[in-house]
Structure formats: structure tokens, C-alpha cells
Protein backbone atom coordinates (compact mmCIF):
# COMPACT_ATOMS: atom_id res chain seq x y z
CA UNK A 1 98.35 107.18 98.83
CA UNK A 2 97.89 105.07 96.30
CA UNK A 3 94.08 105.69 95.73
CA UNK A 4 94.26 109.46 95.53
CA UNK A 5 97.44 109.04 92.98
CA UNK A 6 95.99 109.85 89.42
CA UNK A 7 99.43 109.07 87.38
CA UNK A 8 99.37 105.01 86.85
CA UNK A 9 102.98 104.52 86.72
CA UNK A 10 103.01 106.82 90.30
CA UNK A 11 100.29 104.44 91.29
CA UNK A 12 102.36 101.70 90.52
CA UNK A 13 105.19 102.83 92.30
CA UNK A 14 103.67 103.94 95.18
CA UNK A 15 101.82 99.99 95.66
CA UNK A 16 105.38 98.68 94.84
CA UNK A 17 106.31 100.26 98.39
CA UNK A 18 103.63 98.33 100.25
CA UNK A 19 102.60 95.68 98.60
CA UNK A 20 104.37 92.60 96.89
CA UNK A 21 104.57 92.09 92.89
CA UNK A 22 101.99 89.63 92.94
CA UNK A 23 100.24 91.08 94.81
CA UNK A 24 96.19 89.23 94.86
CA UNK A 25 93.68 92.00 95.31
CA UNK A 26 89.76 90.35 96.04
CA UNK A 27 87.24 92.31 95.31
CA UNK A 28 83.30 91.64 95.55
CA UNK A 29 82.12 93.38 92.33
CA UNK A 30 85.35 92.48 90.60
CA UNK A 31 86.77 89.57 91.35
CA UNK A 32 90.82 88.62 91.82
CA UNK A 33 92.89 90.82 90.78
CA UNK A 34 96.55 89.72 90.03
CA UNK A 35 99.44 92.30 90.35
CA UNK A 36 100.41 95.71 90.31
CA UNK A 37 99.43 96.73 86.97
CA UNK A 38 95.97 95.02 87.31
CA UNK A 39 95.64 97.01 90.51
CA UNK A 40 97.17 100.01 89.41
CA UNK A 41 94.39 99.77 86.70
CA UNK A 42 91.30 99.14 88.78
CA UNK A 43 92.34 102.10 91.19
CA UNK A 44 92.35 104.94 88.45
CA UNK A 45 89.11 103.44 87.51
CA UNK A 46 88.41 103.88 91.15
CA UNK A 47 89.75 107.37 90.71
CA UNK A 48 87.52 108.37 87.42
CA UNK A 49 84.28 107.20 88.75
CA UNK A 50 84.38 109.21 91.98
CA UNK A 51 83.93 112.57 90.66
CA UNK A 52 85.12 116.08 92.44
CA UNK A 53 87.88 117.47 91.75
CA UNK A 54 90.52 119.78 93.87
CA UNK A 55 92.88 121.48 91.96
CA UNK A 56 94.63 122.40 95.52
CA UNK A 57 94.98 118.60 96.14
CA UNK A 58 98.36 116.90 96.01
CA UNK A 59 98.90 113.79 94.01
CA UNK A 60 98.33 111.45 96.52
CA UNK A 61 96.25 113.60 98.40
CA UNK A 62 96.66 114.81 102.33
CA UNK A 63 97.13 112.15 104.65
CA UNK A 64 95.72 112.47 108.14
CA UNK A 65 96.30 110.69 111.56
CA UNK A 66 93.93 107.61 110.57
CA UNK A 67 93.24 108.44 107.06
CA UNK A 68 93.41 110.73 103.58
CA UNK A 69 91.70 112.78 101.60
CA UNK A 70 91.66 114.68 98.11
CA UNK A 71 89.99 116.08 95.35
CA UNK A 72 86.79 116.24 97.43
CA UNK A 73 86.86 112.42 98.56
CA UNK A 74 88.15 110.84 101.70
CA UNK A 75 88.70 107.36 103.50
CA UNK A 76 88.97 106.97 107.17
CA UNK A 77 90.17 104.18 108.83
CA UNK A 78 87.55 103.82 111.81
CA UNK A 79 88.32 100.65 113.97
CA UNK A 80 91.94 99.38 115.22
CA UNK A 81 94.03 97.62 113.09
CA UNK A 82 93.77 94.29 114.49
CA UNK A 83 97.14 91.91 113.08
CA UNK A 84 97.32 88.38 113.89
CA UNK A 85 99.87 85.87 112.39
CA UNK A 86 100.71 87.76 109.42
CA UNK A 87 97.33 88.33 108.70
CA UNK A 88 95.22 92.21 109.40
CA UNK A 89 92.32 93.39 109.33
CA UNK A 90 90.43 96.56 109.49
CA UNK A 91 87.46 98.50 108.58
CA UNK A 92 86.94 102.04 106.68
CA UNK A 93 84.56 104.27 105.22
CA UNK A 94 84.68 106.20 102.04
CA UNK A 95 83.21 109.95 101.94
CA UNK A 96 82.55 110.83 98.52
CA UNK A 97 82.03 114.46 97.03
CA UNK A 98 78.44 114.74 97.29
CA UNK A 99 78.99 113.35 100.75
CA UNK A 100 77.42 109.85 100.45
CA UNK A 101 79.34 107.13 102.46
CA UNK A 102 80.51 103.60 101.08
CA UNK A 103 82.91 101.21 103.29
CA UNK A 104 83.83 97.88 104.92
CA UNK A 105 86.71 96.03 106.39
CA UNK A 106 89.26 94.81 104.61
CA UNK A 107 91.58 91.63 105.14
CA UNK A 108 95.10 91.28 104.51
CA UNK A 109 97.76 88.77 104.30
CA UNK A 110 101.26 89.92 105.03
CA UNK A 111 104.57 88.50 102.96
CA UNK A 112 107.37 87.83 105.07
CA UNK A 113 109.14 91.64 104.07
CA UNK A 114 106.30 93.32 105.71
CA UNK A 115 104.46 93.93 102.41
CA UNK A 116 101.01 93.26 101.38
CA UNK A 117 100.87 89.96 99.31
CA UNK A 118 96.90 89.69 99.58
CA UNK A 119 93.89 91.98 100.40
CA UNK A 120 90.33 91.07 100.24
CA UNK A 121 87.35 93.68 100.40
CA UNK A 122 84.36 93.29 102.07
CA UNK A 123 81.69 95.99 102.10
CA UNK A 124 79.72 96.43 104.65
CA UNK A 125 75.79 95.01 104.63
CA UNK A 126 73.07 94.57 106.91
CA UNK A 127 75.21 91.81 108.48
CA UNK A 128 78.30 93.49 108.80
CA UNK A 129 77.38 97.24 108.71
CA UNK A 130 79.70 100.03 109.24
CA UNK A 131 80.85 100.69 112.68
CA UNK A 132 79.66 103.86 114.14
CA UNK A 133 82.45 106.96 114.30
């Protein structure tokens, strides 16, 4: 929900839910990011840069069985999540408005209360490409 939230402090609230205060967010073009705030931040960056727009849309957006989607962008979750010893993993794929696809897998680290203390983003390349739907 978080991603398709446009209010920051929403944002915030709604990654207070699943992921832990310190939360360490990894990504490629980015680096570490430290915290709610700092990921609150980078998502409605996120938000800005992916254009369309849905007045009809929900903050948050409409979730689905294996994924959500508003203002004229989605994200599907398209392979199992696959948890072992705390840790998850799982891969997705972004549809933008002017339908062009982005994704990869992301890998997670769980804190003991079930919440997210760590998720690192890999996008998918020639050597890990996105698995067929």
C-alpha cells in the first residue's frame, strides 16, 4: 500500500505496520536507505516519477489477490513467496502507465515481530530476467 500512498506521513504510517523503525532498504541505483522517513521519502519520489494519474484511485490504491494497482500503475507479485529462516524472497513486475514493464525479486530479512527489518532490490537483467506470467 505503501507505494501507491501519495501523503508521506500516510506513507509512513502505513511502512510502520510492516516494517521495523530501522528499517535498511538496499537499493541498486540508490544505495542504503536507513528508516522510515528515508523510505517514506524515496517512495513519493517513486510516486512523482511514474506519471498517470487516476482521480478514481484510492490512496493506497486497489489491492488484488497477488498484487495492486493505481493511478494507472501496477505491481504484481509473479513467483511464490519463498521464506526461509527469517529471511523471503520474491520477484515482481511493475506496469507503468504507458505500459512499459520494470521488475525483479526482492530479498527480505524478517525481525523477530514479523516485520520487515531489511529489504534489498534486485532488478532483473540478462542474468536474472523476469520470470514469464
Amino acid at each position: 500500500m505503501a507505494w501507491f500512498e501519495p501523503d508521506h506521513d500516510q506513507r509512513v504510517e502505513v511502512l510502520r505496520k510492516c516494517c521495523t523503525e530501522d528499517v535498511v532498504f538496499m537499493d541498486p541505483a540508490l544505495g542504503r536507505l536507513e528508516g522510515l522517513d528515508a523510505v517514506s521519502k524515496m517512495i513519493g519520489d517513486y510516486i512523482g516519477s511514474r506519471g498517470g494519474s487516476d482521480d478514481e484511485s484510492p490512496a493506497g490504491g486497489t489491492g488484488h489477490e497477488r498484487g495492486r494497482s493505481g493511478g494507472g500503475t501496477s505491481v504484481d507479485v509473479v513467483t511464490p513467496i519463498d521464506v526461509r529462516h527469517g529471511f523471503f524472497r520474491y520477484s515482481f513486475v511493475w506496469t507503468m502507465p504507458d505500459g512499459s514493464k520494470s521488475g525483479g525479486t526482492d530479498f527480505c530479512e524478517l525481525a523477530a515481530d514479523g516485520r520487515m527489518k531489511l529489504i534489498t532490490v534486485w532488478p532483473a537483467d540478462d542474468n536474472f530476467p523476469l520470470p514469464a506470467r
